[in-house]
Protein backbone atom coordinates (compact mmCIF):
# COMPACT_ATOMS: atom_id res chain seq x y z
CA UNK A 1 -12.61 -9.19 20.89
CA UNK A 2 -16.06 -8.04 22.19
CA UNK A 3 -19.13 -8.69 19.55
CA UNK A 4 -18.95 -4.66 18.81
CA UNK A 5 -15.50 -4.73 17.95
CA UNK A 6 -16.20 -7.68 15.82
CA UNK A 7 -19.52 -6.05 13.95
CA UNK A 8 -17.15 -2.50 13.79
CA UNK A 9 -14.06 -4.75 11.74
CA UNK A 10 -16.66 -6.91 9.32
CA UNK A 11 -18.44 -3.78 8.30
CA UNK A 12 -14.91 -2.23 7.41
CA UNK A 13 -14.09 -4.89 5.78
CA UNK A 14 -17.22 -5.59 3.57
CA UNK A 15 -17.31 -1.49 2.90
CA UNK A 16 -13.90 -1.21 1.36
CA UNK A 17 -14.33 -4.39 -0.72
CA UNK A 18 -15.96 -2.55 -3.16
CA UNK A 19 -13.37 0.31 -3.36
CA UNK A 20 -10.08 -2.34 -3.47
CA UNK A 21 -11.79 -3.90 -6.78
CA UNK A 22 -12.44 -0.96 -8.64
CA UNK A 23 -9.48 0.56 -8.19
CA UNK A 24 -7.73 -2.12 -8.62
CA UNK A 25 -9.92 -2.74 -11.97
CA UNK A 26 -8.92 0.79 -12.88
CA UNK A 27 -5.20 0.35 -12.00
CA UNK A 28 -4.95 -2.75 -14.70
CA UNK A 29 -6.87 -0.99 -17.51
CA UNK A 30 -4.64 2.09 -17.19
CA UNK A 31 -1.69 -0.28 -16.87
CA UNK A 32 -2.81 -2.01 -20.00
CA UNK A 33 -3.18 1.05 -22.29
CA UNK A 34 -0.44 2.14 -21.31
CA UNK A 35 1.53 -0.69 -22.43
CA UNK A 36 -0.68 -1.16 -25.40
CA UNK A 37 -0.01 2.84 -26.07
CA UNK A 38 3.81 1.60 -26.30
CA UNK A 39 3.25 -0.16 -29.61
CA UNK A 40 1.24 2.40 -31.31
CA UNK A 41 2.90 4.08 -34.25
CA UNK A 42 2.55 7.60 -33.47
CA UNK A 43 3.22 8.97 -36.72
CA UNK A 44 -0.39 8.19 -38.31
């Protein structure tokens, strides 16, 4: 792999690090209300 090549994948890399967390970090908090939403008596 030529040193471009190599600069063109780390940059990829590094710039969707940011987006894999917070959607993962979104993914679990939606996950958890929902389950949490489960247990909630709904007629209050």
């Amino acid at each position: 792999m030529s040193t471009l090549e190599s600069i063109f994948w780390h940059v990829l890399g590094y710039a969707t690090m940011p987006f894999i967390f917070i959607v993962g970090y979104i993914g679990v908090a939606a996950a958890a209300l929902w389950l949490l939403s489960l247990g909630v008596d709904k007629d209050i």
